[in-house]
C-alpha atoms as a PDB file:
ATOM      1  CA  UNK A   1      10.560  14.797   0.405  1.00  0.00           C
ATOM      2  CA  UNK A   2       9.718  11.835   3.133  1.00  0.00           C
ATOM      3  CA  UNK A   3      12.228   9.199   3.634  1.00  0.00           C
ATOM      4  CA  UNK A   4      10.760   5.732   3.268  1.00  0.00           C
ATOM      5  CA  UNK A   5      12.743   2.545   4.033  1.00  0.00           C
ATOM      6  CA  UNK A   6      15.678   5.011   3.864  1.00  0.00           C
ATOM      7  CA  UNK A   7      14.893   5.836   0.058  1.00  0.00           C
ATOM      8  CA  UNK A   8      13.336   9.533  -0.197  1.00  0.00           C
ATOM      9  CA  UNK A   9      10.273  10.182  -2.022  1.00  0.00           C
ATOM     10  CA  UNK A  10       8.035  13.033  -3.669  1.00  0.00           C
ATOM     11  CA  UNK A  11       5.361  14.477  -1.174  1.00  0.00           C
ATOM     12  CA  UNK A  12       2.426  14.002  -3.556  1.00  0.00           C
ATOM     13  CA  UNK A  13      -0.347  15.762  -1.365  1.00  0.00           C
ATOM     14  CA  UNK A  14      -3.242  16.051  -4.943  1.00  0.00           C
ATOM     15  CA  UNK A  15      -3.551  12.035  -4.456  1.00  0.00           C
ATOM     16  CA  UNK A  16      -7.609  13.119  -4.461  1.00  0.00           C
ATOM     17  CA  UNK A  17      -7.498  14.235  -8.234  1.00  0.00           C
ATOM     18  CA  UNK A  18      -6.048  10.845  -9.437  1.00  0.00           C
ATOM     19  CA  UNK A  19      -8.429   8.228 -10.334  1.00  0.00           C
ATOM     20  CA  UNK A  20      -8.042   5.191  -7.547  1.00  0.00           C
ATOM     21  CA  UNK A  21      -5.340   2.717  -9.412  1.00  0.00           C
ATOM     22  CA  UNK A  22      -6.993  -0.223 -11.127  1.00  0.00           C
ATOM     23  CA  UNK A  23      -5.504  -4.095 -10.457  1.00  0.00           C
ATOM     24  CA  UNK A  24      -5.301  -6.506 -13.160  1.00  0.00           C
ATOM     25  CA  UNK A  25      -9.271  -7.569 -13.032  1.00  0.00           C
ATOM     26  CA  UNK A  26     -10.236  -4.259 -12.651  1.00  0.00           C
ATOM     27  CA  UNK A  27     -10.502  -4.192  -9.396  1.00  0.00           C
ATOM     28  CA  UNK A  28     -10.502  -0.720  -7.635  1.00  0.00           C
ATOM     29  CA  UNK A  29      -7.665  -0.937  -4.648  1.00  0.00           C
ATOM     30  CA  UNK A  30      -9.999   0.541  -2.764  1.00  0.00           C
ATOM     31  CA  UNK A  31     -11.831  -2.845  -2.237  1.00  0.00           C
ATOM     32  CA  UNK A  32      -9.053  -5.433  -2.112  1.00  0.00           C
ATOM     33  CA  UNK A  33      -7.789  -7.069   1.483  1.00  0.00           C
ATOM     34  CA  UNK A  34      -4.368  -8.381   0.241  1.00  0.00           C
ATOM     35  CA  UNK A  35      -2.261  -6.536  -2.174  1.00  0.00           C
ATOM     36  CA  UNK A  36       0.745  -7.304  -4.146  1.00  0.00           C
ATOM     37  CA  UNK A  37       4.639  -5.678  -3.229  1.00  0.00           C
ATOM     38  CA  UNK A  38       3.830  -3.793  -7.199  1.00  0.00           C
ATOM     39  CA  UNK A  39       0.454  -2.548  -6.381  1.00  0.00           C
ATOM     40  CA  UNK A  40       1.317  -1.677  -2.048  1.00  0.00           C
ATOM     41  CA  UNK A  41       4.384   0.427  -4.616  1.00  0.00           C
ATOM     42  CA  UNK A  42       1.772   2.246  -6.773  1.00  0.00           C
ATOM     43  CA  UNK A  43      -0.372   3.363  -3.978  1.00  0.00           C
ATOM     44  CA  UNK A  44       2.805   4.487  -1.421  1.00  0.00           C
ATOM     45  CA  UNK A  45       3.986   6.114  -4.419  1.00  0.00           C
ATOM     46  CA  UNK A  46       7.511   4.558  -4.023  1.00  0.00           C
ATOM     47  CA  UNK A  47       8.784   1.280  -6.422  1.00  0.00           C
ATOM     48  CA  UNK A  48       8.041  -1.877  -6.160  1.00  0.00           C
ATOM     49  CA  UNK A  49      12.003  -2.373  -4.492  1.00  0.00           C
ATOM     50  CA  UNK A  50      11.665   0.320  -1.845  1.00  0.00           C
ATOM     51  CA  UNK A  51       8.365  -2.155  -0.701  1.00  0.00           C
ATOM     52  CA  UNK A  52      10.395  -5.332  -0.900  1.00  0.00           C
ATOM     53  CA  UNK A  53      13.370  -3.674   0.894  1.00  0.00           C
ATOM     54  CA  UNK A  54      10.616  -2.815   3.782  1.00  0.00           C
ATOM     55  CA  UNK A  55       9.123  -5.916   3.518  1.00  0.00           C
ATOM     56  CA  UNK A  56      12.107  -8.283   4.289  1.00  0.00           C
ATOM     57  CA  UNK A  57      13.643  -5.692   6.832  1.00  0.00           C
ATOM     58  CA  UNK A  58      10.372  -6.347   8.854  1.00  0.00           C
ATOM     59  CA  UNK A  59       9.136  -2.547   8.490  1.00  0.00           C
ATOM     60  CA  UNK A  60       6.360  -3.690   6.654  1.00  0.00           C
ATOM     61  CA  UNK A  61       4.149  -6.763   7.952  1.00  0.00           C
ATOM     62  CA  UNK A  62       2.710  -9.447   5.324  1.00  0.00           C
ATOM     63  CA  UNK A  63       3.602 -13.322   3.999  1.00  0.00           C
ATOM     64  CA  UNK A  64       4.582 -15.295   1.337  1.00  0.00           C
ATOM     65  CA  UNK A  65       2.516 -16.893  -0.827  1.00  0.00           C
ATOM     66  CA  UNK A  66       3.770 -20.536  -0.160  1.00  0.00           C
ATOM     67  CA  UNK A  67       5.474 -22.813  -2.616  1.00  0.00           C
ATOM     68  CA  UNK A  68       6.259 -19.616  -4.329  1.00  0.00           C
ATOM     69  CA  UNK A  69       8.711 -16.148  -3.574  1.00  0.00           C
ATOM     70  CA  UNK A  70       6.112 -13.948  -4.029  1.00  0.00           C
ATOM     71  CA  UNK A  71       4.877 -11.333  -0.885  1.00  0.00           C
ATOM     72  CA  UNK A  72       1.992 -10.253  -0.268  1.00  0.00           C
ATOM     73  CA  UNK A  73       0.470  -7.444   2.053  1.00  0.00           C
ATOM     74  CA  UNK A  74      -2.611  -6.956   4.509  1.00  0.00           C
ATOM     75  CA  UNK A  75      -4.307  -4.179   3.893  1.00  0.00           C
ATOM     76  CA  UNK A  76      -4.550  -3.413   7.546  1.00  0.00           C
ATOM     77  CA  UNK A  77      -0.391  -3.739   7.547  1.00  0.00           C
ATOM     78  CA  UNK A  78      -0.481  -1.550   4.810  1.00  0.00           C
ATOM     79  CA  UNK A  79      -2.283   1.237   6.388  1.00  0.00           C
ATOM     80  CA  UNK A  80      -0.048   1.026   9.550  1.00  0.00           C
ATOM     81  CA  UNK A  81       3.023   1.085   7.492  1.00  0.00           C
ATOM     82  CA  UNK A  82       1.432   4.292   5.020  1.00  0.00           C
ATOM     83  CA  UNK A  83       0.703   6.470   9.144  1.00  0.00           C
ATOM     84  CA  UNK A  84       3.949   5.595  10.215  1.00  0.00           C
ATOM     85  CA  UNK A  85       6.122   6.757   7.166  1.00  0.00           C
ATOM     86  CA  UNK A  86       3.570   9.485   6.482  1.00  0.00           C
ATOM     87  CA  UNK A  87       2.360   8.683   3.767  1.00  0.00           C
ATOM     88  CA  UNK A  88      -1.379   9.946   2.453  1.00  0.00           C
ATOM     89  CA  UNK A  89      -3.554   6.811   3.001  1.00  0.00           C
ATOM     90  CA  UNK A  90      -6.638   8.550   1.557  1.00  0.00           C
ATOM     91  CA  UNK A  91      -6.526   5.405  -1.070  1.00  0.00           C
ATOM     92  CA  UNK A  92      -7.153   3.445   1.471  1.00  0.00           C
ATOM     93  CA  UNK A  93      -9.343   5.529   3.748  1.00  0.00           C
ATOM     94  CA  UNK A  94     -12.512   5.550   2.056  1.00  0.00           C
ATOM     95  CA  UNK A  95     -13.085   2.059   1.960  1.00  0.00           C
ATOM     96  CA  UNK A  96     -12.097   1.421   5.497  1.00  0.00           C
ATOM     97  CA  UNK A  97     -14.830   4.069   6.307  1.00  0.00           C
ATOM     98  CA  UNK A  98     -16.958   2.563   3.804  1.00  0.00           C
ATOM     99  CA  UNK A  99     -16.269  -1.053   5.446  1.00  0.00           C
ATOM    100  CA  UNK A 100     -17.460   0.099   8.815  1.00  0.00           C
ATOM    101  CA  UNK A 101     -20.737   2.137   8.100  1.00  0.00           C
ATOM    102  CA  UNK A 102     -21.562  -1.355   6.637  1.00  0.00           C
ATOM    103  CA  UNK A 103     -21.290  -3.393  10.232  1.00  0.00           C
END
């Protein structure tokens, strides 16, 4: 079990047998740069209230979409918050890999 924002969580180490999780358009996470609190929950494998919990106690970095009370997450913030809670980031991995052999 890892502790996450205080909340403990399954240490799901086969993440590279399950198919990449698919947003609403169809979009593979693997190329987005912003995410939502529900899908930055699906990919750390926690809910969506153990993100906002992290979110507004400033453990994990991001905005608000203004006029509105919805968060949203960098994917950069993302991966720093995934290495320092240990969580597998091999969702995001590849296409930070993929992003740089590109430059």
């Amino acid at each position: 079990m890892i502790s996450v924002c205080g909340v403990l969580r399954r240490d799901v180490r086969e993440t590279s047998l399950v198919r990449p999780a698919l947003g609403r358009q169809g979009m593979d996470e693997r190329m987005k740069t912003v995410f939502t609190t529900g899908e930055a929950a699906k990919i750390c494998k926690v809910s969506q209230q153990t993100i906002i919990r992290c979110f507004d106690n400033g453990q994990l970095k991001g905005f608000r979409v203004p006029g509105s009370r919805f968060r949203r997450i960098p994917r950069e913030a993302l991966y720093k918050f995934m290495k320092d809670n240990g969580i597998p980031t091999d969702a995001l991995d590849e296409r930070q890999a993929q992003g740089a052999a590109r430059r």
